[in-house]
Protein backbone atom coordinates (compact mmCIF):
# COMPACT_ATOMS: atom_id res chain seq x y z
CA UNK A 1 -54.26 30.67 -18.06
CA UNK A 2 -52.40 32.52 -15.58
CA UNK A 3 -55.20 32.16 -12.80
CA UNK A 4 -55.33 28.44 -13.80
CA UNK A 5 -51.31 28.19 -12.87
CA UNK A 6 -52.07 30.08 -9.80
CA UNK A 7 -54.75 26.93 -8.73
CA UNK A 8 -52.76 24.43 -9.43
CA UNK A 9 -49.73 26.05 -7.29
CA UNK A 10 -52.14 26.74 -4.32
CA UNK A 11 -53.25 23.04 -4.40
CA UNK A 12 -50.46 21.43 -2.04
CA UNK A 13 -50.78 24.24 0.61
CA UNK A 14 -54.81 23.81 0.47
CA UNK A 15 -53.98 20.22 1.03
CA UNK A 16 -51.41 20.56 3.50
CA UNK A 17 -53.82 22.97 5.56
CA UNK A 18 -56.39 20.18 5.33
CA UNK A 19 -54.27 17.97 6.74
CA UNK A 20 -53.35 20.09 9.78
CA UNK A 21 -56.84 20.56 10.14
CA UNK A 22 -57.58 16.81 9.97
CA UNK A 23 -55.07 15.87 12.52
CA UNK A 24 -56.42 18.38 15.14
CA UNK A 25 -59.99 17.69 15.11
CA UNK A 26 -58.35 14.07 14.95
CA UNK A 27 -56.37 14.23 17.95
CA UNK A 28 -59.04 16.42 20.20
CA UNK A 29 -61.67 13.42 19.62
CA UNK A 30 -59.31 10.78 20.75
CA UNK A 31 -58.36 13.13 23.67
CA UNK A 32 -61.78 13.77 24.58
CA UNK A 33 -62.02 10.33 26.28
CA UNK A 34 -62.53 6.68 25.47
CA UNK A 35 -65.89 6.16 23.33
CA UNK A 36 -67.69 2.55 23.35
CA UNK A 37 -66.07 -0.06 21.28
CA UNK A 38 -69.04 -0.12 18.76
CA UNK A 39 -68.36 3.39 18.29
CA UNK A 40 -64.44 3.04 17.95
CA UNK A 41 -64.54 3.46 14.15
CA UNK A 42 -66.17 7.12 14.65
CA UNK A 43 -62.12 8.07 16.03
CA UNK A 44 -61.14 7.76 12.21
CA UNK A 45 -64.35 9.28 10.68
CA UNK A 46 -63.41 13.27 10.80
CA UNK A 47 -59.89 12.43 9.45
CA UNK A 48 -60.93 10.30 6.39
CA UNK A 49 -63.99 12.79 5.65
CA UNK A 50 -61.41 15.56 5.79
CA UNK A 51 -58.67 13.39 3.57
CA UNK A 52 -61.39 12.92 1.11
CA UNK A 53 -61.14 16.42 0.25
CA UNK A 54 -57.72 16.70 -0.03
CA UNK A 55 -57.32 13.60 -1.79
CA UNK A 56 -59.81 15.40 -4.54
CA UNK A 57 -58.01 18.38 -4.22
CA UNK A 58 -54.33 17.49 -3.61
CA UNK A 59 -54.02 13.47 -4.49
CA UNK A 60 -50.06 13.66 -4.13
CA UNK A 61 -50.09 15.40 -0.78
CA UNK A 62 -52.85 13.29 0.61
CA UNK A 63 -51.19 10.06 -0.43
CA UNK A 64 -48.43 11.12 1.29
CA UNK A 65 -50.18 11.89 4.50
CA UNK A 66 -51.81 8.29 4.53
CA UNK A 67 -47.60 7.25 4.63
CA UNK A 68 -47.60 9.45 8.57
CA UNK A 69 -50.97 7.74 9.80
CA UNK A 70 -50.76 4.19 8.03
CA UNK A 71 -48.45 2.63 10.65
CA UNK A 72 -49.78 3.22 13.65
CA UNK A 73 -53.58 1.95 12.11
CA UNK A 74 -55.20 -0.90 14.28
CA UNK A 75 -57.52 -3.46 13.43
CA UNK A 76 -61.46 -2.84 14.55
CA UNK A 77 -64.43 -4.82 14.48
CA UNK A 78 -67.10 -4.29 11.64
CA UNK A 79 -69.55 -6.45 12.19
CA UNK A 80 -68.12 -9.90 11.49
CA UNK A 81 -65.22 -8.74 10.00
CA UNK A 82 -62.41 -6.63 10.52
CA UNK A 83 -61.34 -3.31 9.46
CA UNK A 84 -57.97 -1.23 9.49
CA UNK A 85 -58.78 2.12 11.12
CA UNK A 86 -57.15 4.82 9.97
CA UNK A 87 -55.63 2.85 7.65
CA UNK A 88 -58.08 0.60 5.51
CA UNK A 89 -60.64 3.73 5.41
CA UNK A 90 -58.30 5.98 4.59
CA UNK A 91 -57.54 3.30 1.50
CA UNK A 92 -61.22 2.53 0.53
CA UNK A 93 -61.67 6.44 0.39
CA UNK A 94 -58.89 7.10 -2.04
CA UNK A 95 -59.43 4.42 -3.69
CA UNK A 96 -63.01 6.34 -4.25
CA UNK A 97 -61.79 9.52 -5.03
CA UNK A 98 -60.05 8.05 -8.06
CA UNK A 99 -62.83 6.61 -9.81
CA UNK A 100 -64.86 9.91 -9.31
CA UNK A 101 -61.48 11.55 -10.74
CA UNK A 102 -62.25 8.87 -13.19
CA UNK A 103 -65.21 9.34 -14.05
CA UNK A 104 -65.08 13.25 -13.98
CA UNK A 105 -62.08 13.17 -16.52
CA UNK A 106 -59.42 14.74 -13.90
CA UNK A 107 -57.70 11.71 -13.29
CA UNK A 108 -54.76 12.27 -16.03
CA UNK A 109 -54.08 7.85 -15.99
CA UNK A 110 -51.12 6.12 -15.19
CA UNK A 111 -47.83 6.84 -16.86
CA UNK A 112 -47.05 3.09 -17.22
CA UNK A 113 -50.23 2.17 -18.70
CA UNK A 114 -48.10 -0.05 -21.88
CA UNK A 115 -45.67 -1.09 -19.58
CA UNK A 116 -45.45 -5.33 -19.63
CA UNK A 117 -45.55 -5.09 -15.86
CA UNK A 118 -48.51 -3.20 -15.67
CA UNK A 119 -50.57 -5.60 -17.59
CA UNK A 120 -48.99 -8.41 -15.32
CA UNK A 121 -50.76 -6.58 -12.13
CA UNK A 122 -53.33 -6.40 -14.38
CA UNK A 123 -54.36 -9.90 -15.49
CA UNK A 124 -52.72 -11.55 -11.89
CA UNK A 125 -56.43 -9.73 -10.29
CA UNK A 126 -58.45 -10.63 -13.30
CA UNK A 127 -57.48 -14.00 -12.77
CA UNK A 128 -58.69 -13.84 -9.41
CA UNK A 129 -61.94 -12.90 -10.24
CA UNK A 130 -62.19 -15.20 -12.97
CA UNK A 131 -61.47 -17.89 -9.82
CA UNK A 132 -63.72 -16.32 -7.27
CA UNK A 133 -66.45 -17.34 -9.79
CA UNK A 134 -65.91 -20.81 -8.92
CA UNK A 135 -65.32 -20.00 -5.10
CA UNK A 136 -65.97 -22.62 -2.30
CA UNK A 137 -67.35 -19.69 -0.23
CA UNK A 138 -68.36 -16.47 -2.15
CA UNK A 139 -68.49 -14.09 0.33
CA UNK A 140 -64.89 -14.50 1.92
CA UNK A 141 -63.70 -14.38 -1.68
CA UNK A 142 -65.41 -10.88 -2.83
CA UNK A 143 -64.35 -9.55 0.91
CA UNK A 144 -60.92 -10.64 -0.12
CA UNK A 145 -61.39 -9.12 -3.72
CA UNK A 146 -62.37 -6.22 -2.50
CA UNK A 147 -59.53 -5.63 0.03
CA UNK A 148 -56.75 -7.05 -3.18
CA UNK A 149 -58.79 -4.55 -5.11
CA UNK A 150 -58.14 -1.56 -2.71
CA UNK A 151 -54.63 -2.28 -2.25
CA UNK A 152 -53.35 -3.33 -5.90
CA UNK A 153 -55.39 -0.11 -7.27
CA UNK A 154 -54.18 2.68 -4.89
CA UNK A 155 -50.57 1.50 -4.16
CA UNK A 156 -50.16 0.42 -7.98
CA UNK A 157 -52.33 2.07 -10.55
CA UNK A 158 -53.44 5.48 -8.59
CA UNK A 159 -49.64 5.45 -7.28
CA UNK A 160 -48.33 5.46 -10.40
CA UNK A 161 -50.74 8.22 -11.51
CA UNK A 162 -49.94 10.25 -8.76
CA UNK A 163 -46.50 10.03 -8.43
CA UNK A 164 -45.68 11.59 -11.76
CA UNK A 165 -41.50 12.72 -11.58
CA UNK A 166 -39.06 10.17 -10.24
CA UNK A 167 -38.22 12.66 -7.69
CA UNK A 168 -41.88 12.22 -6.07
CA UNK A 169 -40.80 8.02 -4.97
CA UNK A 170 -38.46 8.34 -2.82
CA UNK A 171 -41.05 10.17 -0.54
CA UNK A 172 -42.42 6.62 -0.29
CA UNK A 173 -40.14 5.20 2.31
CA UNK A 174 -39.28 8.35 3.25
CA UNK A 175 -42.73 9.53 5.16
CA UNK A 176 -43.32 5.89 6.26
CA UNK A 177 -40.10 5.55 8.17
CA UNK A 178 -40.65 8.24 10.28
CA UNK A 179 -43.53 6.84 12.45
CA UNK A 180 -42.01 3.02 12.16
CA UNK A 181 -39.55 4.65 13.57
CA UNK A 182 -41.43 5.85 16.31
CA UNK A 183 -43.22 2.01 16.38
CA UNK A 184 -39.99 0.67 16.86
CA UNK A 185 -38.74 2.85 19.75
CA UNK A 186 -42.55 1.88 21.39
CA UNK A 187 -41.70 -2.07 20.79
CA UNK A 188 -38.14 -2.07 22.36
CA UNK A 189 -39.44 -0.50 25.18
CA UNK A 190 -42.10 -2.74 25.57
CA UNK A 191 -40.25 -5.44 24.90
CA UNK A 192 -37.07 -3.93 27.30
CA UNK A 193 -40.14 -4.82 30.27
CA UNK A 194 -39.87 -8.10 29.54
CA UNK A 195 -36.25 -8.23 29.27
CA UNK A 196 -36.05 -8.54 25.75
CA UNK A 197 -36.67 -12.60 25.86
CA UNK A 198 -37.71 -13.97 22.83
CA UNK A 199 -40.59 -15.66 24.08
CA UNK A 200 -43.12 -12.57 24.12
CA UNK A 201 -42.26 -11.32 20.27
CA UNK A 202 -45.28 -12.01 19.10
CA UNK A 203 -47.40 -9.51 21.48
CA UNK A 204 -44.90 -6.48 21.60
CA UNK A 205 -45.62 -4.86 18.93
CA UNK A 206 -49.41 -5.10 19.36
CA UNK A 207 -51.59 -3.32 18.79
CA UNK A 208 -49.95 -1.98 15.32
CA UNK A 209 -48.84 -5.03 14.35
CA UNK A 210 -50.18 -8.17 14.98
CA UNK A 211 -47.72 -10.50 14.61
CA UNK A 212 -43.55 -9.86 14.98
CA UNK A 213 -42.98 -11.54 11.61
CA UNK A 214 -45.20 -8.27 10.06
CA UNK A 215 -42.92 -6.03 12.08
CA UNK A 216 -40.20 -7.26 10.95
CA UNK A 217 -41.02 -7.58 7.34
CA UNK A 218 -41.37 -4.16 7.50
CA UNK A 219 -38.51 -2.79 9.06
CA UNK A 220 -36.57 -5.32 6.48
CA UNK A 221 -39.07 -3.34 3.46
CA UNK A 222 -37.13 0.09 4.50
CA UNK A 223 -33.73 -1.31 5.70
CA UNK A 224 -32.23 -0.94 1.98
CA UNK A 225 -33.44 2.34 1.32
CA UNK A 226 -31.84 4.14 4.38
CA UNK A 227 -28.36 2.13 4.18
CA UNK A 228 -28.17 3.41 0.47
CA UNK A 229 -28.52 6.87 1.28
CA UNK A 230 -25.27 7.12 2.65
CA UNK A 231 -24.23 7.06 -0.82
CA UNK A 232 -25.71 10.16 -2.04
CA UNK A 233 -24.10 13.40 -2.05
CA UNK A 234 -25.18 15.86 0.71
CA UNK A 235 -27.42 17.87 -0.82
CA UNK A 236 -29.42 14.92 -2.18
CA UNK A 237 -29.52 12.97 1.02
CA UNK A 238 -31.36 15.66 3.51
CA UNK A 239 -30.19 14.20 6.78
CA UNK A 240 -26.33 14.16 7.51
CA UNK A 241 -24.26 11.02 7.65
CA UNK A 242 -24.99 10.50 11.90
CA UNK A 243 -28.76 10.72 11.68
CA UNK A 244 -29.21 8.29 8.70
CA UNK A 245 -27.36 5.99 10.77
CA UNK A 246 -28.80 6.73 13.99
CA UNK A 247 -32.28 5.72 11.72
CA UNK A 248 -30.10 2.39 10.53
CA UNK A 249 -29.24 1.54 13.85
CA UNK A 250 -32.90 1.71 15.11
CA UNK A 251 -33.95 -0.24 11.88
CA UNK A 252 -31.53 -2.68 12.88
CA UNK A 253 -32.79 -3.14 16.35
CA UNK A 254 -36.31 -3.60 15.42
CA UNK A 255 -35.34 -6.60 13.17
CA UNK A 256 -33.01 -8.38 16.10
CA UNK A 257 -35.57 -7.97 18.59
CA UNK A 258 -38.32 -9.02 16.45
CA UNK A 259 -36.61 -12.22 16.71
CA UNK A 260 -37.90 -13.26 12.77
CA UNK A 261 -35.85 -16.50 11.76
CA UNK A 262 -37.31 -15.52 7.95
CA UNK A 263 -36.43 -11.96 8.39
CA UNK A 264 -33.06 -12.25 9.37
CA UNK A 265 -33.02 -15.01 6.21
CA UNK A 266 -34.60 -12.10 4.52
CA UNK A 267 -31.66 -9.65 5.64
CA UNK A 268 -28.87 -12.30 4.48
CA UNK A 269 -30.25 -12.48 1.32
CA UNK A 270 -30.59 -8.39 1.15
CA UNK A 271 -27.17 -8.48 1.73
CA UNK A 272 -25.65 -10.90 -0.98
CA UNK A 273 -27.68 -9.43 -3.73
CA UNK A 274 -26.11 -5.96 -2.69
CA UNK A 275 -23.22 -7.25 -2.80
CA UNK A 276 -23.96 -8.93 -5.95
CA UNK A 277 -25.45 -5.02 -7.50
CA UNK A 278 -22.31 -3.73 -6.21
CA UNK A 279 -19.88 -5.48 -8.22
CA UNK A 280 -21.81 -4.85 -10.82
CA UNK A 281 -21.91 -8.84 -12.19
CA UNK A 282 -24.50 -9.78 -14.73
CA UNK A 283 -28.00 -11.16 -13.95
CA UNK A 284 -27.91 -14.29 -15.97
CA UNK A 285 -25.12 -15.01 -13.37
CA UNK A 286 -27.35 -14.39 -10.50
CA UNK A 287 -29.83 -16.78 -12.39
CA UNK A 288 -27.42 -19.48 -13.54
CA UNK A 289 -26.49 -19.39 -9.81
CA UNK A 290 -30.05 -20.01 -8.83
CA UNK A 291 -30.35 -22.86 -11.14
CA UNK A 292 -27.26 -24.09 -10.06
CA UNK A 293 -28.31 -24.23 -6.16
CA UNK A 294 -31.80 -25.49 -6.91
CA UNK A 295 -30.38 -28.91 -9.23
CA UNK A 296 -28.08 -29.47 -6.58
CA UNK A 297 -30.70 -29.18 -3.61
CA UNK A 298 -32.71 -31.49 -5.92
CA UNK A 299 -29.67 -33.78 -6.41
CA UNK A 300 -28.75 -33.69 -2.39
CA UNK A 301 -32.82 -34.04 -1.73
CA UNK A 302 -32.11 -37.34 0.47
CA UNK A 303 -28.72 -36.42 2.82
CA UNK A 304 -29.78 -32.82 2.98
CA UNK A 305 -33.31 -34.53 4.46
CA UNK A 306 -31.39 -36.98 6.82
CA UNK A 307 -29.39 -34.37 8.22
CA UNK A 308 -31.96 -31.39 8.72
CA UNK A 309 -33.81 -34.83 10.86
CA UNK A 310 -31.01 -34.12 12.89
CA UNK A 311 -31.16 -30.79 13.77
CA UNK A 312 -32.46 -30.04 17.64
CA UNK A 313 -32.03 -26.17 17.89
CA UNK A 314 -35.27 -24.67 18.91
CA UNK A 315 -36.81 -21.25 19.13
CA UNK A 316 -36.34 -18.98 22.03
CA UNK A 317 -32.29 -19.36 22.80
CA UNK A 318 -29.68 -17.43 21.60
CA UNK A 319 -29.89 -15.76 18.78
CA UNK A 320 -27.61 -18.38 16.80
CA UNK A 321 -29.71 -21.10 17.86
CA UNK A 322 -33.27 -19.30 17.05
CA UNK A 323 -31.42 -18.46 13.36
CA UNK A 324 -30.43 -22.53 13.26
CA UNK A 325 -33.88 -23.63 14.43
CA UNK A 326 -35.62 -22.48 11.32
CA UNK A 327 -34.14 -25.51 9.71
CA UNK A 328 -35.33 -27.97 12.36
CA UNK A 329 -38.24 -30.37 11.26
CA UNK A 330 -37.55 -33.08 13.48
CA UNK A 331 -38.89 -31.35 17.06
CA UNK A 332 -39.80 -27.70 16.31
CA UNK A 333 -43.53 -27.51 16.05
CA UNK A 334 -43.77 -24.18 14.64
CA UNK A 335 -41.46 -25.74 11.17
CA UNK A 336 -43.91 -29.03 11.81
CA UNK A 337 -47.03 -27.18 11.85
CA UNK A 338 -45.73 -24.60 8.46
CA UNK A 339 -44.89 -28.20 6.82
CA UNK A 340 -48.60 -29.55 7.75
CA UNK A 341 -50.26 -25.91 6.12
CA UNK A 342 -48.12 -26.34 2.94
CA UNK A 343 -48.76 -30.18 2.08
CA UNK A 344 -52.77 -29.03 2.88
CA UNK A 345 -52.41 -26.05 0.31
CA UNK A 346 -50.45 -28.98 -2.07
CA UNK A 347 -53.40 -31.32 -1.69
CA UNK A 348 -56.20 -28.11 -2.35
CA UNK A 349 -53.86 -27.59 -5.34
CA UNK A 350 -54.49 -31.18 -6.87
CA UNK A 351 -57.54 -31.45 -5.68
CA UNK A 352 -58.96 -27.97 -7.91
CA UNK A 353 -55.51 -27.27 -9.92
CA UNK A 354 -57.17 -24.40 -12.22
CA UNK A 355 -59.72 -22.36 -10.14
CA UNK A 356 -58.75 -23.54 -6.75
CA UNK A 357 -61.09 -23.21 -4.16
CA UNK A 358 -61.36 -19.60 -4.03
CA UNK A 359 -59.36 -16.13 -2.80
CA UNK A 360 -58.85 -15.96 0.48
CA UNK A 361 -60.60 -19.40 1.34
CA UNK A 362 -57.74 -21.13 2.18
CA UNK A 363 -57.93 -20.87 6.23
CA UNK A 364 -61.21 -22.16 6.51
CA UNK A 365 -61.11 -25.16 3.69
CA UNK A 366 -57.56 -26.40 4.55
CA UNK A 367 -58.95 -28.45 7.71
CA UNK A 368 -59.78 -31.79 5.70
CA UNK A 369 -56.35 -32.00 3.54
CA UNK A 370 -54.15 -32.14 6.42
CA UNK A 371 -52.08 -35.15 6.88
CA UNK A 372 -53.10 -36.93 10.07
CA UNK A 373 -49.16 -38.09 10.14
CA UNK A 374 -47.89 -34.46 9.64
CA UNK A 375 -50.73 -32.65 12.34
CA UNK A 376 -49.15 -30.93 15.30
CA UNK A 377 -50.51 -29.87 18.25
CA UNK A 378 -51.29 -26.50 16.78
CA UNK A 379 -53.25 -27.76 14.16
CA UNK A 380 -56.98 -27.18 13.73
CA UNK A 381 -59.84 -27.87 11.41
CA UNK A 382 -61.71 -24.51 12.40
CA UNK A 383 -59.62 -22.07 10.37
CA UNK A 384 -58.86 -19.64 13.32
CA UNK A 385 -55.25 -20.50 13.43
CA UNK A 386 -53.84 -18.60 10.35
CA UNK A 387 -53.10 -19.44 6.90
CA UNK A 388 -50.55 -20.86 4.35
CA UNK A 389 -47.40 -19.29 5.47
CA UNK A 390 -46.52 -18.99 1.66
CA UNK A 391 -46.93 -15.92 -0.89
CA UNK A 392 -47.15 -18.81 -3.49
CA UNK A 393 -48.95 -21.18 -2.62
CA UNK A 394 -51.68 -19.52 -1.15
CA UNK A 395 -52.16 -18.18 -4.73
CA UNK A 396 -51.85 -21.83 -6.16
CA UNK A 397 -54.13 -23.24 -3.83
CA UNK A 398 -56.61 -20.58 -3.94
CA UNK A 399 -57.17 -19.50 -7.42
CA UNK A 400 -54.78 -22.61 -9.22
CA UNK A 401 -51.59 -23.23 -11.14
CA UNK A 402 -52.85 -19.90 -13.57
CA UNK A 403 -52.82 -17.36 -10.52
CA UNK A 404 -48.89 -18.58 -9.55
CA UNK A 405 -47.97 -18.45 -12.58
CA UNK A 406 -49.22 -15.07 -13.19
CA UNK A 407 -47.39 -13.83 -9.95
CA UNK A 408 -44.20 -15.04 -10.55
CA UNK A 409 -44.03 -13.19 -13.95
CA UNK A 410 -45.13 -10.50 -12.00
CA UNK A 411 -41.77 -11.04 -9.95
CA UNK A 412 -39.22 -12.03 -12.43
CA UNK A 413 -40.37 -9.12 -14.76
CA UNK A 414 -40.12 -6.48 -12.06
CA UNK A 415 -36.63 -8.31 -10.81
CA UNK A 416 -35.48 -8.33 -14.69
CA UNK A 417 -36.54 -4.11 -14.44
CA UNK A 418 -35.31 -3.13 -11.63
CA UNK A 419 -32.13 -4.40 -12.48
CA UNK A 420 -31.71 -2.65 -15.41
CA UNK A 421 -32.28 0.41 -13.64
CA UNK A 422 -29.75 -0.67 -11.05
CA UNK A 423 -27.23 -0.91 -14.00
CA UNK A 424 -28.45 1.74 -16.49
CA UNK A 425 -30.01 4.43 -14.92
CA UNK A 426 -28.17 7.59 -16.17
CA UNK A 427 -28.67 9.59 -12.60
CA UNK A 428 -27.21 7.81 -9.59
CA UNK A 429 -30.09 8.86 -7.23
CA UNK A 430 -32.25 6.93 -9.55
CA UNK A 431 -29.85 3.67 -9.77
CA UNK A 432 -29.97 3.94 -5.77
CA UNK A 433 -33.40 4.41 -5.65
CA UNK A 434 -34.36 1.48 -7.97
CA UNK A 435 -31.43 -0.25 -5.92
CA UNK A 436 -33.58 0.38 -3.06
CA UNK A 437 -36.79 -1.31 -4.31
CA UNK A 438 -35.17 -4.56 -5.67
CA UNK A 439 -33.50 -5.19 -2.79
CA UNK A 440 -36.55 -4.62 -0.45
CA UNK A 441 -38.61 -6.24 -2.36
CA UNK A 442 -36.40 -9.18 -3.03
CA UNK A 443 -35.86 -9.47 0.16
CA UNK A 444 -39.93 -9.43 1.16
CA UNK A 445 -40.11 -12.54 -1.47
CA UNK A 446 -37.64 -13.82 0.15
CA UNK A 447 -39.65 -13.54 3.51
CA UNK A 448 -42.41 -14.97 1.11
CA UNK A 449 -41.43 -18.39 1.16
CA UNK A 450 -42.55 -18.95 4.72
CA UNK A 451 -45.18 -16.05 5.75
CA UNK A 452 -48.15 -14.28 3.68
CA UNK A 453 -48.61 -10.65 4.40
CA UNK A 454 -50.32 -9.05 0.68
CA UNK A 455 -53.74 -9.17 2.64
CA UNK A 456 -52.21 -6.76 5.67
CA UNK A 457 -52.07 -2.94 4.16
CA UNK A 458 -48.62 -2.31 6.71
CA UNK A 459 -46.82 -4.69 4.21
CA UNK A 460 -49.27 -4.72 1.11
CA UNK A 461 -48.35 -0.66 0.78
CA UNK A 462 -44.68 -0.91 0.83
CA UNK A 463 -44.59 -3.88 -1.75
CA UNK A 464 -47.50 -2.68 -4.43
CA UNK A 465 -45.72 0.55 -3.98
CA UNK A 466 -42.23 -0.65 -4.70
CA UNK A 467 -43.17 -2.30 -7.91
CA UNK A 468 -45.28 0.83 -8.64
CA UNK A 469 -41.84 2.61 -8.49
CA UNK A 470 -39.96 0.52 -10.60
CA UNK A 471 -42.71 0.55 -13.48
CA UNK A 472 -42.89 4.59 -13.29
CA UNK A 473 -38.73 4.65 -13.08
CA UNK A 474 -38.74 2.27 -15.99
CA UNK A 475 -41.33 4.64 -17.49
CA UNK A 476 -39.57 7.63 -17.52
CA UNK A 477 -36.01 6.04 -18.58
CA UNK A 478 -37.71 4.45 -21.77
CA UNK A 479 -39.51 8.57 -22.41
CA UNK A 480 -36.28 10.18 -22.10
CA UNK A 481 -34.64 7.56 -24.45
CA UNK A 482 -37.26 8.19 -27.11
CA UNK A 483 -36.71 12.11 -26.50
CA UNK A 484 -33.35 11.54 -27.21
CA UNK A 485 -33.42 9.54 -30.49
CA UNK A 486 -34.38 12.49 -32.82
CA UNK A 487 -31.35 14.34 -31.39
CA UNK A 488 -28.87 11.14 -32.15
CA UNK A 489 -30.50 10.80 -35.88
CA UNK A 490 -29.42 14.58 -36.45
């Protein structure tokens, strides 16, 4: 027994040493010079090998070293398709490691396995497969299935495995901040070349992130987390007051200079609901608010429409204007062109309403249900010019009116939890911590209504893992309740 306890205590250095190791051999291969781009992938092989073993090891500690390496993956060819390197192997290879822990009888199972959000994840990918049965195109759907697979498994059900004590989540945006930190000092002075105009966003924080709306989806992910640290005591925050906002300022930075209309939405909106969590109001409020605003946008339908016709801001001006251009759909080709993908994905939607056409079809079937009247000049039938721009209905058009349905239970139940956490956790660091991930991720859904990002790992880590945090926080709150009922009967 006592050389048993002795194992398990050396486990985390043995993994931390592997690590070490992992990032030297690493770091001398990439130093040794360029190798050809068919051999690119070969940069990431010693490192995932050597995480394997930790991960068998040490699954805790080698999740946490994926956080360090995850942001600063890039995207290589495989063949035809494309591959996250560090980042996507490192997934696959955990994601590995747990069915052999599986399999072997050492993987203890999740914590949350009863929990109604749980079986939500749960049956949101069985429905998927269910509609990739019925796919348009087969092999783009069990690519995609295989990548949702990856993704939902490790940053949900292994997650919540692994991260056993509610002490253990706030690592989670904890590690991965520190090297989007770094990112974000390597965009701004990129972008500082160009002298910080909007109009070369999109490519500055390439080659880590493709796109400046993934950047800044991000850096809006962690921006809750770090501003609600201030309000811990000393001890329990780590850094003092000037370096957590010296981290808030850079955070900051990163999400003006991505120059994201929807992020900076998504920022607003981060904002009121803190506010909202703050005062401490009810959430049937918040939700007879919502209902509220939606009757009377449904009411107003026809003079809201006649005057968002007038609107002429466009992109690339101040930063007032760019934030006022995301309502123009009268000259602003990029609102035009999102309009044109989402009456497509509409007209896929009536077209299959239960199965849809198929995960992760929806870029190369869209071409035929544009609307000649609504095509812009960035419109294409080939299906190389991105997707949906929609978290939802790229799941309605895809896999039907089941597989949205599905997801926004998955949302509403994980808002309804997380709340109650915010309200009625009995330790503040775990009411902040909860606060953290509701806001984030409330703020990602947000971001949601005009961008997709679940198939990119960056974002797909950071909001699996969030929910994955509430569930286990929920977990343990309902454990210790039932711990304590015996003592309240007596």
């Amino acid at each position: 027994m006592e050389r048993h306890s002795r194992i398990k205590r050396a486990q985390p250095q043995a993994g931390l040493f592997v690590l070490l190791f992992a990032v030297v051999i690493w770091a001398a291969i990439v130093l040794l010079g360029p190798l050809p781009p068919k051999w690119s992938w070969l940069l990431a092989l010693p490192l995932v090998l050597l995480q394997g073993i930790m991960a068998w090891h040490a699954a805790r500690q080698a999740f946490y070293s994926l956080l360090l390496f995850l942001p600063f993956s890039v995207y290589a060819h495989l063949g035809d398709s494309k591959i996250s390197l560090p980042g996507e192997a490192w997934l696959f290879l955990l994601g590995f490691v747990g069915i052999l822990q599986w399999i072997t009888g050492r993987w203890p199972g999740p914590l949350s396995v009863q929990h109604p959000i749980t079986w939500l994840v749960g049956g949101y990918f069985s429905w998927l497969v269910i509609s990739a049965l019925g796919s348009e195109m087969p092999w783009v759907s069990l690519k995609y299935l295989l990548l949702q697979a990856a993704y939902i498994g490790v940053f949900f059900f292994l997650l919540t495995s692994w991260l056993r004590q509610p002490s253990h989540w706030s690592w989670l945006p904890w590690l991965y901040t520190l090297p989007v930190l770094v990112l974000v000092v390597y965009t701004t002075w990129r972008h500082a070349g160009y002298g910080f105009v909007p109009q070369v966003n999109k490519n500055v924080p390439s080659p880590f992130f493709n796109d400046h709306t993934i950047y800044g989806a991000v850096l809006a992910l962690l921006l809750p987390f770090w501003a609600l640290r201030l309000l811990l005591p000393r001890a329990e925050r780590l850094l003092p007051r000037w370096a957590l906002l010296l981290i808030l300022i850079i955070l900051l930075t990163g999400i003006f200079l991505s120059y994201s209309r929807a992020v900076w939405i998504s920022v607003v909106v981060i904002f009121l609901l803190g506010i909202f969590i703050a005062l401490r109001l009810k959430v049937r409020y918040l939700v007879l608010l919502g209902l509220l605003l939606l009757s009377g946008l449904f009411f107003y339908r026809m003079p809201l429409q006649a005057r968002l016709n007038q609107v002429s801001s466009e992109r690339g001006g101040a930063p007032a204007e760019n934030l006022a251009s995301s309502a123009n759909i009268n000259s602003s080709v990029s609102n035009l062109e999102r309009l044109n993908r989402w009456k497509a994905a509409w007209n896929m939607f009536r077209e299959k309403p239960h199965l849809g056409f198929g995960p992760g079809t929806y870029p190369m079937q869209y071409g035929p249900y544009q609307d000649q009247q609504r095509m812009t000049r960035l419109s294409t039938y080939l299906g190389d010019a991105g997707g949906v721009h929609s978290e939802y209905l790229k799941p309605l058009a895809e896999s039907g009116w089941p597989a949205l349905l599905l997801f926004a239970a998955l949302l509403a139940f994980t808002f309804q939890r997380g709340m109650a956490l915010c309200y009625h956790a009995p330790r503040r660091q775990t009411r902040l911590l909860a606060t953290a991930f509701v806001l984030g991720l409330v703020g990602y859904w947000t971001h949601g209504l005009f961008n997709f990002f679940l198939d990119t790992d960056k974002t797909a880590l950071l909001h699996w893992g969030f929910i994955a945090g509430i569930v286990s926080l929920d977990t343990h709150l309902a454990a210790g309740r039932k711990k304590d009922k015996p003592h309240a009967s007596q």
